[in-house]
N, C-alpha and C. Protein backbone atom coordinates (compact mmCIF):
# COMPACT_ATOMS: atom_id res chain seq x y z
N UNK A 1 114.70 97.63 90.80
CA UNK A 1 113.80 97.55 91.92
C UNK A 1 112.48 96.95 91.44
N UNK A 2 111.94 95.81 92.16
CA UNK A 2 111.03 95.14 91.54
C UNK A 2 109.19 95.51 92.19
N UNK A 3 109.84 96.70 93.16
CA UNK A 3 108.40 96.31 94.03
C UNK A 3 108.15 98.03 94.62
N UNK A 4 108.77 99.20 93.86
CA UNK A 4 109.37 100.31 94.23
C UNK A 4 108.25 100.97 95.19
N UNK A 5 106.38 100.99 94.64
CA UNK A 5 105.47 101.59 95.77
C UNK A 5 105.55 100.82 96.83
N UNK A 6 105.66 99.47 97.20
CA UNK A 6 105.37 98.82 98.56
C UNK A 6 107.20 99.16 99.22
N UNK A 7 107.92 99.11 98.65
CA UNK A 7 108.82 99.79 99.31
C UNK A 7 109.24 101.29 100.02
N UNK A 8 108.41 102.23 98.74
CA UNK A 8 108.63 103.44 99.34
C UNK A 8 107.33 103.57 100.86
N UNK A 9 106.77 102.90 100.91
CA UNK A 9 105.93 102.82 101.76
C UNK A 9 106.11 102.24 103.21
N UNK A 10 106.78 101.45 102.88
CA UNK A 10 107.42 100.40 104.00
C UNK A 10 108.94 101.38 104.46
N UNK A 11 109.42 102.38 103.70
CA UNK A 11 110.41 103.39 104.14
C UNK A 11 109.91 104.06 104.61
N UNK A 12 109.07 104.86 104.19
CA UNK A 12 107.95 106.14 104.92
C UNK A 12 107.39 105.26 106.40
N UNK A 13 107.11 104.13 106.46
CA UNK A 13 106.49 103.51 107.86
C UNK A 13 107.78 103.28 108.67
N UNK A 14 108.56 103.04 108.17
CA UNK A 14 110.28 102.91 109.09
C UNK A 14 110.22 104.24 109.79
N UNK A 15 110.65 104.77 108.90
CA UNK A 15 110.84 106.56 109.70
C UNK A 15 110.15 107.14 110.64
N UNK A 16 108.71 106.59 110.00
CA UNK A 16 107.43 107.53 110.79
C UNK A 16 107.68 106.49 112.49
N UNK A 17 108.17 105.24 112.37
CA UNK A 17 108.42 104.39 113.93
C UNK A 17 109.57 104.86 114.18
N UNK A 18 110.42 105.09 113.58
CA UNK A 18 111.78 105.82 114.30
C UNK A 18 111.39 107.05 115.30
N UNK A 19 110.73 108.35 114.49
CA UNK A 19 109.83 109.44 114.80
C UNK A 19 109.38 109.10 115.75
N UNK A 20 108.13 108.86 115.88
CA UNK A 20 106.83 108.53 116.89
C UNK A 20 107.44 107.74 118.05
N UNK A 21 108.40 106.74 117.88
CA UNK A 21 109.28 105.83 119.14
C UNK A 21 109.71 106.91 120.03
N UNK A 22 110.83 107.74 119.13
CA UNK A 22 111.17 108.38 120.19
C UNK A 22 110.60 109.46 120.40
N UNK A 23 109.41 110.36 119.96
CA UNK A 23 108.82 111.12 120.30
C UNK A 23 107.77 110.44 122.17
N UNK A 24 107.52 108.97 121.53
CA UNK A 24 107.19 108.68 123.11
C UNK A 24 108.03 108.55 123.96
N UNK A 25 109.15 108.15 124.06
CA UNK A 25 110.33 107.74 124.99
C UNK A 25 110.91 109.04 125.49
N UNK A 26 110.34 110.10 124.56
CA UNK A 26 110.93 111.24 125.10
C UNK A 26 109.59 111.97 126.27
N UNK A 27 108.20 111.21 125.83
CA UNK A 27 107.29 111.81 126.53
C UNK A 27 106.86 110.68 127.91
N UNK A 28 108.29 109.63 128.27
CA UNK A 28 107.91 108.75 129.34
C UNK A 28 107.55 107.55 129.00
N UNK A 29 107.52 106.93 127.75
CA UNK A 29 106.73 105.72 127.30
C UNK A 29 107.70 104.89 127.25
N UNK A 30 107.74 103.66 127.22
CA UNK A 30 108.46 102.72 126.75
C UNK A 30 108.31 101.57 125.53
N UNK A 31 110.14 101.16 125.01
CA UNK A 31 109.60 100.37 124.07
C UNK A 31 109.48 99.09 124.35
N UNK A 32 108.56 98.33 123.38
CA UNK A 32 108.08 96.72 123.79
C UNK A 32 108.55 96.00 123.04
N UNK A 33 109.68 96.56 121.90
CA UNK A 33 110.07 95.27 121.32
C UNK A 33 111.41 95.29 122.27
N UNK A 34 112.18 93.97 122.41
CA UNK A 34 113.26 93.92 123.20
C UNK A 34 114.35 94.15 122.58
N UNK A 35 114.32 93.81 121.91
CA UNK A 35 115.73 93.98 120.85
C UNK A 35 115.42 95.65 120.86
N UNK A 36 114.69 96.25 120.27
CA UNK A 36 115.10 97.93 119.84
C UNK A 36 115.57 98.35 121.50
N UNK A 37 114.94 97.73 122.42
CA UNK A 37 114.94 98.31 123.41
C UNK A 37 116.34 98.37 123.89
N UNK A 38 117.03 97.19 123.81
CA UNK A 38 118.17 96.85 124.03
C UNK A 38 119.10 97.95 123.31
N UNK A 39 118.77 98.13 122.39
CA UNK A 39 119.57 99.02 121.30
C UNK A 39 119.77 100.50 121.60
N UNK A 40 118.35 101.09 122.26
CA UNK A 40 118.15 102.27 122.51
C UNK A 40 118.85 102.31 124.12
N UNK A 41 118.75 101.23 124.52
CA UNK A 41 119.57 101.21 125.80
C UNK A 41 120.76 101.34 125.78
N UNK A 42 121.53 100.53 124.90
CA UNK A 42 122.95 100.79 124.81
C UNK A 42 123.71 101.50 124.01
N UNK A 43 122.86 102.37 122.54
CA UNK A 43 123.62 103.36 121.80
C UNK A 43 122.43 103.95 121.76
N UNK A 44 121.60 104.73 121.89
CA UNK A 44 120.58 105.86 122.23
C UNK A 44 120.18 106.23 120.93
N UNK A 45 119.88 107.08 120.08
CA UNK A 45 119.27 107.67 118.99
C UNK A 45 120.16 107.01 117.72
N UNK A 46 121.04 107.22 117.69
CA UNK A 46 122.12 106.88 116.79
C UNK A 46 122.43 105.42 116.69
N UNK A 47 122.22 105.18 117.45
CA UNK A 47 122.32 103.49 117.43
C UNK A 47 120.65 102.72 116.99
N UNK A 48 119.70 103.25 117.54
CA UNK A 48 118.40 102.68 116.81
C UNK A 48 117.87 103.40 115.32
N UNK A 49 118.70 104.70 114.99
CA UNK A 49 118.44 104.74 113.40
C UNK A 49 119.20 103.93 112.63
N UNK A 50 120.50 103.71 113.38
CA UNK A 50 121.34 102.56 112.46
C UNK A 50 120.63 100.85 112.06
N UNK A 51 119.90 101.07 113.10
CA UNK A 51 119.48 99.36 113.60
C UNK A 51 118.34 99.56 112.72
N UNK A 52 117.30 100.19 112.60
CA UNK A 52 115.94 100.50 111.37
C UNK A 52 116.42 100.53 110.78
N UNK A 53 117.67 101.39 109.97
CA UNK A 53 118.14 101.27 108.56
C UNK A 53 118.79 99.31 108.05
N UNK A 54 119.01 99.31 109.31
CA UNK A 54 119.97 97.59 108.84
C UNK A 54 118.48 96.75 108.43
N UNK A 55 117.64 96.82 109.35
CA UNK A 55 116.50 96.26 109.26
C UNK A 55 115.41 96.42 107.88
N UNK A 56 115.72 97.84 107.56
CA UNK A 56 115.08 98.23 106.06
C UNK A 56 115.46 97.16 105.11
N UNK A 57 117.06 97.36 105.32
CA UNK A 57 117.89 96.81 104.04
C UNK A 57 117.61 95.95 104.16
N UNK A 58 117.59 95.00 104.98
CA UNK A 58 117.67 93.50 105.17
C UNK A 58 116.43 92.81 104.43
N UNK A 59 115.41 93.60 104.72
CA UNK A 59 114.04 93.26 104.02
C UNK A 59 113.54 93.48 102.79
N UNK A 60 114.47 94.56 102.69
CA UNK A 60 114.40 94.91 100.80
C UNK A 60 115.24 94.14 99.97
N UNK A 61 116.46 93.88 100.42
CA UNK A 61 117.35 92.37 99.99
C UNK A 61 116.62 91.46 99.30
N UNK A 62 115.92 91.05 100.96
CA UNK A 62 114.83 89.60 100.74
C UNK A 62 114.53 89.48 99.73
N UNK A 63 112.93 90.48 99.74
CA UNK A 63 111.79 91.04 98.36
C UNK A 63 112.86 90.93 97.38
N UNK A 64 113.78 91.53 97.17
CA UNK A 64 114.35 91.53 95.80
C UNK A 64 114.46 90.43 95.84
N UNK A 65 115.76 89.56 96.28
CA UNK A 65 115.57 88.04 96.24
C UNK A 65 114.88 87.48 95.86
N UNK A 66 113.54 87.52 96.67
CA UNK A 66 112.42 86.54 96.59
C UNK A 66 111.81 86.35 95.13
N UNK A 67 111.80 88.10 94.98
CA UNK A 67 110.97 88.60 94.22
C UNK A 67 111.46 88.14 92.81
N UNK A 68 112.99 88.02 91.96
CA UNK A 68 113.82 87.44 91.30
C UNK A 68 113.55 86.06 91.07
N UNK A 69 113.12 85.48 92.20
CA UNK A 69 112.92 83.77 92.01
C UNK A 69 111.59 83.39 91.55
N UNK A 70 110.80 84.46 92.75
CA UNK A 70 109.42 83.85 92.04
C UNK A 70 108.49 85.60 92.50
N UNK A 71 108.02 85.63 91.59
CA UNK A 71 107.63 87.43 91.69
C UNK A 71 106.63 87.65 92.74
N UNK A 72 105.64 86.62 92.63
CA UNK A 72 104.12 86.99 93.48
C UNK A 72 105.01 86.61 95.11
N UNK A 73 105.99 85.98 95.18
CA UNK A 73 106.60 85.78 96.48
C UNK A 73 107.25 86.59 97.35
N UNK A 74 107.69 87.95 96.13
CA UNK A 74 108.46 88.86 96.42
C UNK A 74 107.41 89.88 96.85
N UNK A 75 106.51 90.01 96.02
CA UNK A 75 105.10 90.86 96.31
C UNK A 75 104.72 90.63 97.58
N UNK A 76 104.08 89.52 97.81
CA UNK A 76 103.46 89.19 98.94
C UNK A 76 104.89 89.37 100.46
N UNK A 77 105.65 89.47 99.81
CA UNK A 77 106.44 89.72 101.26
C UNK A 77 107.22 90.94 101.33
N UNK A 78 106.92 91.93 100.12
CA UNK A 78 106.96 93.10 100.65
C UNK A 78 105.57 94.06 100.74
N UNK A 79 104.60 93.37 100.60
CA UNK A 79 103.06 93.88 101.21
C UNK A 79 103.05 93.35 102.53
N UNK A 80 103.39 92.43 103.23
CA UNK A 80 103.69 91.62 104.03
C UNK A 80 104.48 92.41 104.98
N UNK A 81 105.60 93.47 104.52
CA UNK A 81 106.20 94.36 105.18
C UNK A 81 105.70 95.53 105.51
N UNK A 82 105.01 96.22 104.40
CA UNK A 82 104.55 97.35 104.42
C UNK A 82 103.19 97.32 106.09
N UNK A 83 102.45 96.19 106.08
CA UNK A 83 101.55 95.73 107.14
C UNK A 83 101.88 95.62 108.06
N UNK A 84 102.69 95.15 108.51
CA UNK A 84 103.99 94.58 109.54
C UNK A 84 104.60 95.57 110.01
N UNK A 85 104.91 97.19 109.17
CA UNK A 85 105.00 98.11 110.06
C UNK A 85 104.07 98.99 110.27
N UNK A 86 102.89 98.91 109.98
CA UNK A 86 102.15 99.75 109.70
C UNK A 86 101.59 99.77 111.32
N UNK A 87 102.01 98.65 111.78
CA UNK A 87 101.00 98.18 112.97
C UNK A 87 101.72 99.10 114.45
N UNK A 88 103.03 99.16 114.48
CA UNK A 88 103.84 99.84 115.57
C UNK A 88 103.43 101.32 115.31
N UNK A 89 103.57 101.82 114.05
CA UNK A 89 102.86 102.88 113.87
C UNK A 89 101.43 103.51 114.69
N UNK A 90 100.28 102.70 113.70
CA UNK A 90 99.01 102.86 113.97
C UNK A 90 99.08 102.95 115.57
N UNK A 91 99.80 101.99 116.09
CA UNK A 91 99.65 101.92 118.13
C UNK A 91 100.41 103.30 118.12
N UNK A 92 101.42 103.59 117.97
CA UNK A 92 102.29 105.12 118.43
C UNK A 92 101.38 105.94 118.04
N UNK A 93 100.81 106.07 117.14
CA UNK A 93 99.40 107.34 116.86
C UNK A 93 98.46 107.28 118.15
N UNK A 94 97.98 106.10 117.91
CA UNK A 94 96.93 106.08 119.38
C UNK A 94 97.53 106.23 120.56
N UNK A 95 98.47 105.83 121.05
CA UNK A 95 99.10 106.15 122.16
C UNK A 95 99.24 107.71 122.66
N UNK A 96 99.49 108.04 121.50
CA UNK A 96 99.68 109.52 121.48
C UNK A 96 98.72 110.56 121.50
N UNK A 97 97.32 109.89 120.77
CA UNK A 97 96.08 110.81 120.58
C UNK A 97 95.76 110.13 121.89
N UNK A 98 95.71 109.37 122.79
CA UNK A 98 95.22 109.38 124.37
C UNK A 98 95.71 110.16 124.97
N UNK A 99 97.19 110.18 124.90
CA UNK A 99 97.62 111.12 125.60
C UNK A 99 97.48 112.77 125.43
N UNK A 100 97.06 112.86 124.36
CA UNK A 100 96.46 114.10 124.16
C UNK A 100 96.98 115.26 124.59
């Protein structure tokens, strides 16, 4: 594993959007990406942890990949990830501290 803190981080931000997604969907909210939405529409809980986990892997692949060919490439695109989820997150927090 070439990049193990920006990964365990970018796992901990997967989960915590798995969490917080459906903690809103269960409190009336909806989701805005289309694809998850689609997903949660047609296999419900079990079908969108499968779909985050495919999505984990797929990106940790990459980084390794990348990261193998040329290192700062692999870096920068699994910091690149870690940011990238950080952001669906940070909104499901606020969403949630409004709703209060």
């Amino acid at each position: 594993m070439l990049f193990p803190r920006a990964y365990g981080s970018y796992v901990l931000l997967a989960a915590m959007d798995i969490l917080l997604t459906w903690t809103i969907l269960c409190m009336g909210g909806v989701e805005m990406n289309a694809i998850a939405a689609w997903v949660i529409e047609h296999g419900g809980p079990r079908a969108i942890a499968f779909y985050k986990f495919f999505t984990v892997a797929l990106v940790l692949v990459i980084c390794e990949i990348a990261g193998r060919q040329r290192k700062g490439m692999g870096r920068s695109l699994s910091r690149a990830a870690v940011v990238i989820s950080a952001l669906p997150v940070g909104v499901a927090l606020g969403q949630l501290a409004a709703w209060g």
